[in-house]
Every structure is written in C-alpha cells, then in structure tokens.
N, C-alpha and C. Protein backbone atom coordinates (compact mmCIF):
# COMPACT_ATOMS: atom_id res chain seq x y z
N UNK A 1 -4.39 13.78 -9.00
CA UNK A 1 -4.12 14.73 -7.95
C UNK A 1 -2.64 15.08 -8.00
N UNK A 2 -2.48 16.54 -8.11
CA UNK A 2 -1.12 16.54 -8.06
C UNK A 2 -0.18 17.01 -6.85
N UNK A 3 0.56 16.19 -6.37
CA UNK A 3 0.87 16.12 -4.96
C UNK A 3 3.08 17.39 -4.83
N UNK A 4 2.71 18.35 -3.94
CA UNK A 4 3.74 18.75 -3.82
C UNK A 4 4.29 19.08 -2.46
N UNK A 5 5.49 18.03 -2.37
CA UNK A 5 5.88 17.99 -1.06
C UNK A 5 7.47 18.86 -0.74
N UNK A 6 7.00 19.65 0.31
CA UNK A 6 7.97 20.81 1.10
C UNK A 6 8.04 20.56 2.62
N UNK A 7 9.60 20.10 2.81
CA UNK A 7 10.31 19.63 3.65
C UNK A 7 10.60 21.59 4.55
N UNK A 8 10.20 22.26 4.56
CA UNK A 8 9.68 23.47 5.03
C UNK A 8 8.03 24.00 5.18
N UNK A 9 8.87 25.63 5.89
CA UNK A 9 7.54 25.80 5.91
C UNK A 9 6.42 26.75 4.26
N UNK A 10 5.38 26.67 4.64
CA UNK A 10 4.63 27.64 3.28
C UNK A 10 4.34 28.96 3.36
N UNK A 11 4.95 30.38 3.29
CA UNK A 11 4.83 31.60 4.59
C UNK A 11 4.02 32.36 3.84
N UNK A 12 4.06 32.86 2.62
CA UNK A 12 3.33 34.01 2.60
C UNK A 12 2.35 33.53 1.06
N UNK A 13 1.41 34.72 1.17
CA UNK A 13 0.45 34.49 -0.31
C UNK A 13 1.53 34.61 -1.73
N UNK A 14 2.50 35.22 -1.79
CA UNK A 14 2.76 35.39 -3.30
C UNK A 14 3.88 33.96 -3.28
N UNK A 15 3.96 32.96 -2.21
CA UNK A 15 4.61 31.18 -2.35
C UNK A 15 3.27 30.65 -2.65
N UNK A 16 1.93 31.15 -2.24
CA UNK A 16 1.22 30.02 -2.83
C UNK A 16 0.71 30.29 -4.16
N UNK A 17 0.80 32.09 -4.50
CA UNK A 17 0.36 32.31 -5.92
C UNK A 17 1.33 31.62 -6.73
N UNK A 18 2.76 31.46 -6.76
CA UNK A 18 3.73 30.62 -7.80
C UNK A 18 3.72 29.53 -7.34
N UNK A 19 3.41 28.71 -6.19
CA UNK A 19 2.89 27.75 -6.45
C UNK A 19 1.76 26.93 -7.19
N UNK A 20 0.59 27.74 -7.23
CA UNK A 20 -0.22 27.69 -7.73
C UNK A 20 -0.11 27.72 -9.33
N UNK A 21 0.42 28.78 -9.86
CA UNK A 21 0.86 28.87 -11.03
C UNK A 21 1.33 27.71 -11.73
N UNK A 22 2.63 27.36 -11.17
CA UNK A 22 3.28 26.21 -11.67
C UNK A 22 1.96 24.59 -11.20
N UNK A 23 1.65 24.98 -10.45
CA UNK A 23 0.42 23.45 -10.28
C UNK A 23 -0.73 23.81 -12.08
N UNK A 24 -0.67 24.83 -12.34
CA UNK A 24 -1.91 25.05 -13.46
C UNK A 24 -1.24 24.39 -14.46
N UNK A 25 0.55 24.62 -14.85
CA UNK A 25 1.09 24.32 -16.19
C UNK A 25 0.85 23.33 -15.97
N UNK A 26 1.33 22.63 -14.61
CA UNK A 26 1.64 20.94 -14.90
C UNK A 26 0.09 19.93 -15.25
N UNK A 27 -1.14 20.64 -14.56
CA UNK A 27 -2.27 20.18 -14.29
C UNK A 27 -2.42 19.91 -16.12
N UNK A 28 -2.07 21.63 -16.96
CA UNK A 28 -2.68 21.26 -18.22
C UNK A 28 -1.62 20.22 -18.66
N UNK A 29 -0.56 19.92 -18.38
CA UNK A 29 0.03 18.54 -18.83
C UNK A 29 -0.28 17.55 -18.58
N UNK A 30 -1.02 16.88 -17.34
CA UNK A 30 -1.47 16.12 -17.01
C UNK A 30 -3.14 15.99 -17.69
N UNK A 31 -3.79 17.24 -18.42
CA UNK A 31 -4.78 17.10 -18.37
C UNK A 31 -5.63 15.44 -18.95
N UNK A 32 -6.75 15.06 -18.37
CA UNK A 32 -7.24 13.89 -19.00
C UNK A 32 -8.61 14.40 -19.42
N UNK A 33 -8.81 15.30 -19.63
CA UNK A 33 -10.22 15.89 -20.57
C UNK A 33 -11.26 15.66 -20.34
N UNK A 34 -11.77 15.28 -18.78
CA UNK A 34 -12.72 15.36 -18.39
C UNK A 34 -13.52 16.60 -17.68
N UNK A 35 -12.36 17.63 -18.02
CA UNK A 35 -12.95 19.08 -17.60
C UNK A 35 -13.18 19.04 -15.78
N UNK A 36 -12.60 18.54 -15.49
CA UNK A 36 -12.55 18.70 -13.49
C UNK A 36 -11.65 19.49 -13.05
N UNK A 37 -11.23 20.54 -12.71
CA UNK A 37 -10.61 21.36 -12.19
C UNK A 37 -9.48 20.46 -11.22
N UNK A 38 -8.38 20.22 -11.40
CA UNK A 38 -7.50 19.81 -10.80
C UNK A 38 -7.26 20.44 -9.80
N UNK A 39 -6.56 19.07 -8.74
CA UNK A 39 -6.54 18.76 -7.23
C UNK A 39 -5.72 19.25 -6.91
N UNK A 40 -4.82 19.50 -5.90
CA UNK A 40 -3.22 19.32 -5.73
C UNK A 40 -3.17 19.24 -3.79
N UNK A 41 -2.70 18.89 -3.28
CA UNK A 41 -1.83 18.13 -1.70
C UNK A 41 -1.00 18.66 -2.09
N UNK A 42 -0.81 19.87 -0.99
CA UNK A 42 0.29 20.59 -0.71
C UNK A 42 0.97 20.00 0.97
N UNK A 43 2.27 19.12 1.20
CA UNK A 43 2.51 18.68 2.51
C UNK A 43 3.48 19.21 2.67
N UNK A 44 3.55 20.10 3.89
CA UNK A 44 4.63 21.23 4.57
C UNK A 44 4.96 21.04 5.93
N UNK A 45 5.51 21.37 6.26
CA UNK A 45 5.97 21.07 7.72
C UNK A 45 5.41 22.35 8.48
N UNK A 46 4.89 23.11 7.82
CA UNK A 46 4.03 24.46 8.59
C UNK A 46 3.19 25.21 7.53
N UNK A 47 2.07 25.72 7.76
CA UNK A 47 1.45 26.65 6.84
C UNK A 47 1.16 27.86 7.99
N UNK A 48 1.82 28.94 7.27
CA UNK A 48 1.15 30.22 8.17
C UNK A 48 0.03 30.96 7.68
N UNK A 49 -0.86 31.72 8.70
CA UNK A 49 -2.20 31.82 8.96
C UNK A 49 -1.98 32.76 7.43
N UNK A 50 -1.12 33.74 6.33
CA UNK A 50 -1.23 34.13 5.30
C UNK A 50 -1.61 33.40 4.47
N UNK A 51 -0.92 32.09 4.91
CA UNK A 51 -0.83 31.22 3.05
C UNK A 51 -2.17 30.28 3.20
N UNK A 52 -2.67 29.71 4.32
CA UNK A 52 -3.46 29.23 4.94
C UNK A 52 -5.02 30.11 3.95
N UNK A 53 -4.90 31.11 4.49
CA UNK A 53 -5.67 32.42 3.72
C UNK A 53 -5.73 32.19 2.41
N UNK A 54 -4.87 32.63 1.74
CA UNK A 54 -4.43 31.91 0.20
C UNK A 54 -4.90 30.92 -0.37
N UNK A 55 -4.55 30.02 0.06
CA UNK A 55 -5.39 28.45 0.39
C UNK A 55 -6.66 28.67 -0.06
N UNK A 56 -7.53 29.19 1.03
CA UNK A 56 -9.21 29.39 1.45
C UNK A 56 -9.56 29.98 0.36
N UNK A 57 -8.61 31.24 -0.30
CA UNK A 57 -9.54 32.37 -1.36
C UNK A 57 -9.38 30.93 -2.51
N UNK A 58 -8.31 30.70 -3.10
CA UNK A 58 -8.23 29.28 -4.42
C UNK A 58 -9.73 28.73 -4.39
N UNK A 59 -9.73 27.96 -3.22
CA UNK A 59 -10.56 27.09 -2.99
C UNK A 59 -12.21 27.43 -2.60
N UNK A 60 -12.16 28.66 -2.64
CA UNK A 60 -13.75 29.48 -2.87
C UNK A 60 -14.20 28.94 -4.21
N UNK A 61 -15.47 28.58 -4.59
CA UNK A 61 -15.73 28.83 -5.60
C UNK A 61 -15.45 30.41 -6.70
N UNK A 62 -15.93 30.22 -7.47
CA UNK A 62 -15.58 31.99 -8.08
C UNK A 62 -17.10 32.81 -7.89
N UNK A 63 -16.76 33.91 -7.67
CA UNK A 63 -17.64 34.84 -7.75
C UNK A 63 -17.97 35.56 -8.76
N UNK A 64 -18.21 35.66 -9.34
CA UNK A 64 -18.08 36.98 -10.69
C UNK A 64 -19.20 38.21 -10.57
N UNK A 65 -18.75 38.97 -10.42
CA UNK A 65 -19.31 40.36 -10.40
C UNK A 65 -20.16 40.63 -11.70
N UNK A 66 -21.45 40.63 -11.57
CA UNK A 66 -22.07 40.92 -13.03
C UNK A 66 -22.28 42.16 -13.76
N UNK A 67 -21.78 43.23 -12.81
CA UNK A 67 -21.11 44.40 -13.90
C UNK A 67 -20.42 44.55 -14.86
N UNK A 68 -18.75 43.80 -14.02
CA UNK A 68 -18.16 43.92 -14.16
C UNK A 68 -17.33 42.46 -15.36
N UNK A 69 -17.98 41.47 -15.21
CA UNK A 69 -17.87 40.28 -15.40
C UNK A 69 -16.59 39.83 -14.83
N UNK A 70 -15.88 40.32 -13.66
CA UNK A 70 -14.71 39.82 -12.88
C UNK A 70 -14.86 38.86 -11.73
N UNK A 71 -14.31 38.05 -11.74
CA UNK A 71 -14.27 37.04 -10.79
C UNK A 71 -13.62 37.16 -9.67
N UNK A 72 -14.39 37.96 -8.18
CA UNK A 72 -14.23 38.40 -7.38
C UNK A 72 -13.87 37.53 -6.24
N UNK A 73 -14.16 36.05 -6.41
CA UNK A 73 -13.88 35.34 -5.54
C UNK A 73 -12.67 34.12 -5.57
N UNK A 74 -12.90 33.23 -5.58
CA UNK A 74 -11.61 32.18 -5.19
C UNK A 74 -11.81 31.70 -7.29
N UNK A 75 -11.17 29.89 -7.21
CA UNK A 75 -11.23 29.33 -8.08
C UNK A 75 -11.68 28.23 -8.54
N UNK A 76 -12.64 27.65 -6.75
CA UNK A 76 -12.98 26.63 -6.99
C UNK A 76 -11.93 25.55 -7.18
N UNK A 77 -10.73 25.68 -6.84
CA UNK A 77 -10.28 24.64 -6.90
C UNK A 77 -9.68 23.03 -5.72
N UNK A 78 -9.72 22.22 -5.84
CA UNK A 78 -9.91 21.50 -4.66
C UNK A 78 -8.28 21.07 -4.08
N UNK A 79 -7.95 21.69 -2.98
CA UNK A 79 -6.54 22.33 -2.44
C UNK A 79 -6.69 21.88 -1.26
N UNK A 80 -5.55 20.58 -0.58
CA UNK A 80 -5.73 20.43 0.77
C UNK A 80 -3.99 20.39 1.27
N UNK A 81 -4.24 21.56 2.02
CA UNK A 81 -2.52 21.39 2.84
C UNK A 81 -2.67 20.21 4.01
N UNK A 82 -1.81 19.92 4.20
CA UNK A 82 -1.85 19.15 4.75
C UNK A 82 0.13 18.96 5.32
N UNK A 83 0.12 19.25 6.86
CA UNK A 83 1.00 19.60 7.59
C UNK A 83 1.71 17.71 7.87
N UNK A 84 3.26 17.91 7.94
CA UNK A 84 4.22 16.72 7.63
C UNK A 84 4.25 16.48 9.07
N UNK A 85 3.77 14.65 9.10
CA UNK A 85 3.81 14.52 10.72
C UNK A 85 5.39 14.31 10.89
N UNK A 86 5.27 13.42 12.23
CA UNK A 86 6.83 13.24 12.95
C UNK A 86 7.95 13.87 12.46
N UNK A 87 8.90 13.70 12.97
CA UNK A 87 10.08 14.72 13.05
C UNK A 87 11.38 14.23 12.78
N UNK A 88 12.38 14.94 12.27
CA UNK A 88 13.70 14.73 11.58
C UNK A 88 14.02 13.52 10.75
N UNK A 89 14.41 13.01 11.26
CA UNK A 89 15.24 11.51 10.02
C UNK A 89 13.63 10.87 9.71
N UNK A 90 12.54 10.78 10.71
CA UNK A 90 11.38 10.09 10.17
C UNK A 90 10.69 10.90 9.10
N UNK A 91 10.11 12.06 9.13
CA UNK A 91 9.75 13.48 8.52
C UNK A 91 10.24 12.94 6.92
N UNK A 92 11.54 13.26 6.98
CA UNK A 92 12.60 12.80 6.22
C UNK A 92 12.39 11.41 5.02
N UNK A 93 12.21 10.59 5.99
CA UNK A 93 11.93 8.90 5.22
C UNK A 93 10.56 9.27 4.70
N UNK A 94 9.99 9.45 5.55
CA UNK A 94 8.44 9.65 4.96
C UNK A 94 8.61 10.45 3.62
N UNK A 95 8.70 11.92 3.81
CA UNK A 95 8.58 12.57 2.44
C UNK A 95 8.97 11.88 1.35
N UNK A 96 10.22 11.16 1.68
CA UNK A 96 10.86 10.86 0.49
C UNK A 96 10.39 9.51 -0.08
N UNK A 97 9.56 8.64 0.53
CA UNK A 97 8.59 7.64 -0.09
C UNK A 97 7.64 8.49 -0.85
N UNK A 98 7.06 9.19 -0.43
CA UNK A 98 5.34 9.80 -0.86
C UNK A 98 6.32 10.58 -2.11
N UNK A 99 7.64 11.14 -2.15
CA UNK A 99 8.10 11.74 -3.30
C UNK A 99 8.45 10.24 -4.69
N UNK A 100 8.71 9.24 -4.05
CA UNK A 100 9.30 7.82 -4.56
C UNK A 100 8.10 7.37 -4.96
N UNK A 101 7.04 7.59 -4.38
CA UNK A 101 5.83 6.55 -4.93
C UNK A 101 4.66 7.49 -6.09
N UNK A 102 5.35 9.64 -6.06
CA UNK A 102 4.30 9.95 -6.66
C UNK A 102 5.00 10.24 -7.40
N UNK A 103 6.37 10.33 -7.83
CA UNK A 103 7.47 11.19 -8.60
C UNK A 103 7.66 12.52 -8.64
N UNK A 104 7.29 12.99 -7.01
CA UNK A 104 7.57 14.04 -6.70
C UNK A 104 9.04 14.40 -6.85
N UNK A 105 9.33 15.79 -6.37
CA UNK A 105 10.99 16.40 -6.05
C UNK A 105 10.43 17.01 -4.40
N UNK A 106 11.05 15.94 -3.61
CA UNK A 106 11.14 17.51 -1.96
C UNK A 106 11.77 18.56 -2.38
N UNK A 107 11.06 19.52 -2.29
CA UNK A 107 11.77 20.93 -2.30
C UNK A 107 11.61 21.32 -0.66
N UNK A 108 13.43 21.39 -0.22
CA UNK A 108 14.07 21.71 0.90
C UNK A 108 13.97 23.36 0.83
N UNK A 109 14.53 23.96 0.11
CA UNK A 109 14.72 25.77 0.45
C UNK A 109 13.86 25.83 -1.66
N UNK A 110 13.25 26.89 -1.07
CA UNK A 110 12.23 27.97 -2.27
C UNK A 110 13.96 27.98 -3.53
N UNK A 111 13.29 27.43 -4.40
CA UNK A 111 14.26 27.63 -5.70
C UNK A 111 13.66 29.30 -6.17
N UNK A 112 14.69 30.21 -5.68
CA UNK A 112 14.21 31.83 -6.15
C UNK A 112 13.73 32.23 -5.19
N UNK A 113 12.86 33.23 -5.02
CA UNK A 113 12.27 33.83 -3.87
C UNK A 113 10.86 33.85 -4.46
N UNK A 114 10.05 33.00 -3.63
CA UNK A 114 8.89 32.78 -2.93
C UNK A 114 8.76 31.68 -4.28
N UNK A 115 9.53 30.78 -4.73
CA UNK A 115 9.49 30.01 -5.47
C UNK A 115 8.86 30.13 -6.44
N UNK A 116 9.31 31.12 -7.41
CA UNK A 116 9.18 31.51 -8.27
C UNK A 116 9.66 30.95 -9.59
N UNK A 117 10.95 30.85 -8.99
CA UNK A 117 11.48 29.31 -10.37
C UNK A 117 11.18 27.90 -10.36
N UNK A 118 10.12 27.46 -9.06
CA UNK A 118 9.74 26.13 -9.28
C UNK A 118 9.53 25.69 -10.19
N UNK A 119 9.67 24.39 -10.28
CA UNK A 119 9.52 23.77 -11.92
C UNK A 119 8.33 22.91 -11.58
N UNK A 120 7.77 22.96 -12.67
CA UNK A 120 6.05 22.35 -13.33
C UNK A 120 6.70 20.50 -12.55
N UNK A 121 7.71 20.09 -12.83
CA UNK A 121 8.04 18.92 -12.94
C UNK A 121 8.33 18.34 -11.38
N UNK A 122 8.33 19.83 -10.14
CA UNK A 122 8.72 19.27 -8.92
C UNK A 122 7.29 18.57 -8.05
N UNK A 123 6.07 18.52 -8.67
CA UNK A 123 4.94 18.15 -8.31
C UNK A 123 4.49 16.45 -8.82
N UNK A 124 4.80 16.06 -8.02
CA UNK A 124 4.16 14.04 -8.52
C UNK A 124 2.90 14.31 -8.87
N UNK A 125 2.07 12.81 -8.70
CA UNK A 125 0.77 12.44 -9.62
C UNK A 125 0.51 11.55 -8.63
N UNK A 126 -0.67 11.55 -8.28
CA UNK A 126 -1.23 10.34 -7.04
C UNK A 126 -2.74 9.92 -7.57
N UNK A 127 -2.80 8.59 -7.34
CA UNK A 127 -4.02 8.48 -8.39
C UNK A 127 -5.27 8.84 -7.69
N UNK A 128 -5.01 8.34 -6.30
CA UNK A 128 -6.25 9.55 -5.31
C UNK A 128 -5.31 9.82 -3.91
N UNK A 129 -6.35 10.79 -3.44
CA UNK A 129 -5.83 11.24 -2.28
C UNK A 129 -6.94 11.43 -1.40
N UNK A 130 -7.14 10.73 0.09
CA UNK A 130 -8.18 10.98 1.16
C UNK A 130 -7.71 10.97 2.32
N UNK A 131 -8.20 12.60 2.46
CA UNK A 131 -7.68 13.07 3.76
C UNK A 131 -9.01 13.13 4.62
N UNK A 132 -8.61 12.73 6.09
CA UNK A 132 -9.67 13.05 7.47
C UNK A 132 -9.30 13.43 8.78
N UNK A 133 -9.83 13.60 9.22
CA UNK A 133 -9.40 14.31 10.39
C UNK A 133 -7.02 14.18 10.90
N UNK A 134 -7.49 12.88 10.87
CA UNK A 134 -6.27 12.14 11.42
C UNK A 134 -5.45 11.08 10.68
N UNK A 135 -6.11 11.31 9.17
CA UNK A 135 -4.82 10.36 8.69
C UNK A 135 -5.19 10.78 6.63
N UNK A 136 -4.49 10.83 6.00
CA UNK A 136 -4.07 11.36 4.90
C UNK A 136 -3.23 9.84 3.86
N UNK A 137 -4.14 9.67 3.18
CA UNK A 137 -3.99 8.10 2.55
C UNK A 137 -3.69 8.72 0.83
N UNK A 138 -2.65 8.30 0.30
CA UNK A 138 -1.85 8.77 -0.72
C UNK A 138 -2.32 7.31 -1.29
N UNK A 139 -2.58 7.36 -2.42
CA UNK A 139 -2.76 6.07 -3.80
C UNK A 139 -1.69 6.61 -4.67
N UNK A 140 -0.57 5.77 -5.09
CA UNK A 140 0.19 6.21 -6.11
C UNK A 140 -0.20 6.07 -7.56
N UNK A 141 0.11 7.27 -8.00
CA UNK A 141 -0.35 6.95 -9.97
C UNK A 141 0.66 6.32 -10.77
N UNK A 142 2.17 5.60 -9.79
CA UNK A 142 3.11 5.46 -10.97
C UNK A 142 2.45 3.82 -11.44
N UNK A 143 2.15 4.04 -12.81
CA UNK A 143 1.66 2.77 -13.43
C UNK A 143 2.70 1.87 -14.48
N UNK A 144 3.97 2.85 -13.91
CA UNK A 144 5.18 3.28 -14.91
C UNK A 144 5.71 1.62 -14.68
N UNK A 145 5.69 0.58 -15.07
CA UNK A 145 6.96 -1.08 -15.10
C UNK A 145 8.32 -0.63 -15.11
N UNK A 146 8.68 -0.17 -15.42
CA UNK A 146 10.08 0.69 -15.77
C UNK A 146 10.41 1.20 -14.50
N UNK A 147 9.71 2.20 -14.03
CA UNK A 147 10.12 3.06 -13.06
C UNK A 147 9.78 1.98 -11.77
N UNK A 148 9.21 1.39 -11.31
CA UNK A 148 9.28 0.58 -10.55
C UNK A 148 10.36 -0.34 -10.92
N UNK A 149 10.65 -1.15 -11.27
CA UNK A 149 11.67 -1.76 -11.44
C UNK A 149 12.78 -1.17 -11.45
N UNK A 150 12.89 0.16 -12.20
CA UNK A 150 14.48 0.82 -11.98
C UNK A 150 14.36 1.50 -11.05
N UNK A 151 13.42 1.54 -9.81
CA UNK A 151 13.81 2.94 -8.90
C UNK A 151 13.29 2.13 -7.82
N UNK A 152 11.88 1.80 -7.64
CA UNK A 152 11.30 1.98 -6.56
C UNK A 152 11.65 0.32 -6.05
N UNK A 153 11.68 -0.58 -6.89
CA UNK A 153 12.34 -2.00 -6.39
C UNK A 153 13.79 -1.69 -5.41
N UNK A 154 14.87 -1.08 -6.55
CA UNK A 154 16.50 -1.10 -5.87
C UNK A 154 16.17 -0.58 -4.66
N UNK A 155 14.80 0.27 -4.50
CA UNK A 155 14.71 1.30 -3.05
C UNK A 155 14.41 0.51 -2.38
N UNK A 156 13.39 -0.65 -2.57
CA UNK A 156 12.99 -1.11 -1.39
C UNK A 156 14.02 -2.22 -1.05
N UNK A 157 14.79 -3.21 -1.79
CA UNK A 157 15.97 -3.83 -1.49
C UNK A 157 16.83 -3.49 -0.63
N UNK A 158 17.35 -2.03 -0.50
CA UNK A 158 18.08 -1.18 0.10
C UNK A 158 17.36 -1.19 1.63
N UNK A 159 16.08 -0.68 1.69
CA UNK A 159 15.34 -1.01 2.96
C UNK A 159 15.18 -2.10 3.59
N UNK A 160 15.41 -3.05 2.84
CA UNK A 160 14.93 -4.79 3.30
C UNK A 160 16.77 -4.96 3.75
N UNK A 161 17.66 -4.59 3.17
CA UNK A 161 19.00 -4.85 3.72
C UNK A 161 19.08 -4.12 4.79
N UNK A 162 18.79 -2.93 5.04
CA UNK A 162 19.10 -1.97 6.43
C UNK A 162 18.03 -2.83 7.25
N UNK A 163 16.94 -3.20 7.27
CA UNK A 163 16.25 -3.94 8.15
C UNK A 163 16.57 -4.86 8.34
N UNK A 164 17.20 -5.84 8.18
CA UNK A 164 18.14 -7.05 8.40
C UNK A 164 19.19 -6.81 9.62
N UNK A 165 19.73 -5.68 9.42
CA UNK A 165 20.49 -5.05 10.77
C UNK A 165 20.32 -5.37 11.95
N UNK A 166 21.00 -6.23 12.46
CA UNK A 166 20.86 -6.86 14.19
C UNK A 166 20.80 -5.64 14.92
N UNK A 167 21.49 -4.42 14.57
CA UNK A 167 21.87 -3.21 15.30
C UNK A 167 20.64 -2.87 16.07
N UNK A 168 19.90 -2.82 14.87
CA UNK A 168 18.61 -1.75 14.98
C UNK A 168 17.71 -2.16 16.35
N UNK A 169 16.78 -1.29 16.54
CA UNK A 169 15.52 -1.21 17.99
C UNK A 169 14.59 -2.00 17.04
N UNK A 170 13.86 -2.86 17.80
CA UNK A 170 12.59 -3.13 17.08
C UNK A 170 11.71 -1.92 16.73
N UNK A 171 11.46 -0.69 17.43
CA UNK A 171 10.62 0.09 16.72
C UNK A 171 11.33 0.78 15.45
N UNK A 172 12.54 0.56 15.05
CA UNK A 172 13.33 0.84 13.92
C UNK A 172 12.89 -0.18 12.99
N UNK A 173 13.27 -1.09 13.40
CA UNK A 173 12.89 -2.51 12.33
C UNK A 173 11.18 -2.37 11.63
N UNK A 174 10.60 -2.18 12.42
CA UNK A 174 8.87 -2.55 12.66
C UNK A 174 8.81 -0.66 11.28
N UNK A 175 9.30 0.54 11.78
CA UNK A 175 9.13 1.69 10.92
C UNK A 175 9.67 0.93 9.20
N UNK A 176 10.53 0.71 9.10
CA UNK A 176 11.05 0.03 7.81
C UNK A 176 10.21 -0.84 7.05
N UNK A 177 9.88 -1.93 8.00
CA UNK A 177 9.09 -2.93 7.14
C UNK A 177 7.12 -2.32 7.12
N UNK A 178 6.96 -1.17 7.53
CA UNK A 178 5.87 -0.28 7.21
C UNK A 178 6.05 0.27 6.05
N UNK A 179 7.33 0.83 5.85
CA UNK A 179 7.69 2.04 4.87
C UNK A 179 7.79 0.45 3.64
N UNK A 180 8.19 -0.40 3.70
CA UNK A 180 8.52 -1.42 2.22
C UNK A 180 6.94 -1.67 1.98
N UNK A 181 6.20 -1.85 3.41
CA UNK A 181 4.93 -2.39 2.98
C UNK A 181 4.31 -0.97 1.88
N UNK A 182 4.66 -0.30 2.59
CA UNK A 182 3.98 1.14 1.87
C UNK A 182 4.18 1.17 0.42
N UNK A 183 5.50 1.02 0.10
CA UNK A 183 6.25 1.41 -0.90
C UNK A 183 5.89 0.12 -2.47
N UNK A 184 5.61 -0.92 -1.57
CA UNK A 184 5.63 -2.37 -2.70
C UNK A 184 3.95 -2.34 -3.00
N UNK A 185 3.17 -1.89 -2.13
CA UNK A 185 1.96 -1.42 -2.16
C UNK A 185 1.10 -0.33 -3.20
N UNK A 186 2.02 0.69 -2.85
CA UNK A 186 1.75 1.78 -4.01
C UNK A 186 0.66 3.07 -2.88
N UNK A 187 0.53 2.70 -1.94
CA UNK A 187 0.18 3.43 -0.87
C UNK A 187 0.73 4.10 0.38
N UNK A 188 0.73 5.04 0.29
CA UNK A 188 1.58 5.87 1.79
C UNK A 188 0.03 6.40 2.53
N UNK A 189 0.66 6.24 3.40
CA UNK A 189 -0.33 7.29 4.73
C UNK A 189 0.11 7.43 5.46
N UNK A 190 -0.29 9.26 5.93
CA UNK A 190 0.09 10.02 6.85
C UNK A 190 -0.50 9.92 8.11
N UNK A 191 -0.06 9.75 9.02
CA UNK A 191 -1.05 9.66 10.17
C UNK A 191 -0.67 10.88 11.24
N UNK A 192 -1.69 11.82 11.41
CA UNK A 192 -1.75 12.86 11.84
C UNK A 192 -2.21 13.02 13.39
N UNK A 193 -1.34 13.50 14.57
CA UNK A 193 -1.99 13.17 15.42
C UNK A 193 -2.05 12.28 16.32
C-alpha cells in the first residue's frame, strides 16, 4: 500500500490527477507481479468535496464504452483518504512517525502547482492498511535492519530521553511512550473521532 502523507489540505481534481500520476510510477516500482491494482492512503488534514469527487471517479471500477472501446468510468483502484486527526504539535508527531515507520516525505506546501513536481519517492510503503469507521491501523513495510537501526532506533532514543523529563504532564509522558510503543512495533494508528 502506498501511503502519502499531507500536512495540508487536498483542494482540487487536477492535485489528485498528479497525485495520482506520481502514485502509478512509484506503484510500477514497487510492483510485486501479482497483477493487483495498487492501493494508496492518502492522509490530509482536509479533502474538499472536488478532490473527494476525484477520489470516487479513480475508485469506480472502469466502464468502457463498447463503441467506442473508451473507458468511461473510474479505475478501479483501491484509494482511501483518510483526514489527519488531532491538532498542531500532535498532528505534527503523528505524521511524522507514520512518515518514519513507512518512509514517507510530509509534504507541507504542493512542490509546483497542484503538485505537479511531486516526486514518485515522497510516497512510503505500508505492508497493510485497515481503515473503519473510527480508527485507521498502518502496518509498516520497512523490513529494512539498516534503516531501523540507523533511523528509526536514534528516533525512538530521542523520545525515551524527552520522556524522562520531570517537566512534562503525564498526558505528555503517557502520548510519547504510545508514539515509542508505535514506532518499536512497526504499527501506527489513527484514531478518528
């Protein structure tokens, strides 16, 4: 599943057509040749009722016109937005685990207009993804020894020292040692609601 997370909002159809675009290159890089039409978790801090739209036509199956042999309808492909809970510095921590655990890039402001220069490479890899009503459960694909050890260990060390902090509120302390559990786990979830 390929997961792309935007610390904004998603506004119009021609951000989700180059989004989309760039999800196809990376998908055929990722491909594993079982011929399944690749996934992608799009998490935004807003989707408007255009791109929302956008969304719905993708995720139609296809239609094809038998005159014409044109494919009048969506793409069949399996596309779930999915809106960024809580707010500022938390918003924040969150994305940037689910970016740490899938090897995503947050993209803060559209690189170009309507993100058009996104790169194939700003989209992570999650080995599944199940979303329901009220909570959105991320499985990470990094299977990488390397990259855990050089990234996602020093990260969580860094968290286990700021949680040590006499300073902090217990509901500060208690968010941290969620986010290490998350992180040493290989699982994030969103809880919506």
């Amino acid at each position: 599943v390929l997961v792309l997370v935007l610390n904004r909002h998603l506004n119009t159809a021609d951000e989700v057509m180059n989004i989309m675009r760039k999800a196809a290159t990376r998908a055929a890089k990722e491909e594993s040749g079982d011929n399944q039409p690749f996934a992608i978790l799009i998490i935004a801090d807003e989707f408007t009722p255009e791109a929302l739209r956008q969304l719905v036509i993708h995720r139609q199956p296809a239609q094809i016109d038998t005159r014409t042999g044109k494919n009048m309808g969506g793409d069949g492909l399996n596309i779930v937005a999915v809106r960024a809970p809580l707010f500022k510095d938390d918003r924040r921590d969150l994305l940037e685990d689910i970016c740490l655990l899938t090897k995503a890039t947050r993209i803060e402001n559209p690189q170009g207009k309507s993100y058009e220069n996104l790169s194939s490479s700003s989209f992570g890899v999650a080995e599944q993804v199940t979303v329901t009503q009220s909570r959105t459960t991320i499985t990470a694909g990094v299977a990488d020894p390397l990259y855990r050890t050089n990234v996602i260990e020093p990260y969580v060390s860094r968290l286990k020292a700021v949680s040590e902090d006499t300073s902090l509120r217990p509901d500060q302390v208690s968010n941290l040692k969620a986010r290490i559990a998350a992180l040493t786990g290989g699982v994030a979830v969103i809880k919506i609601g």
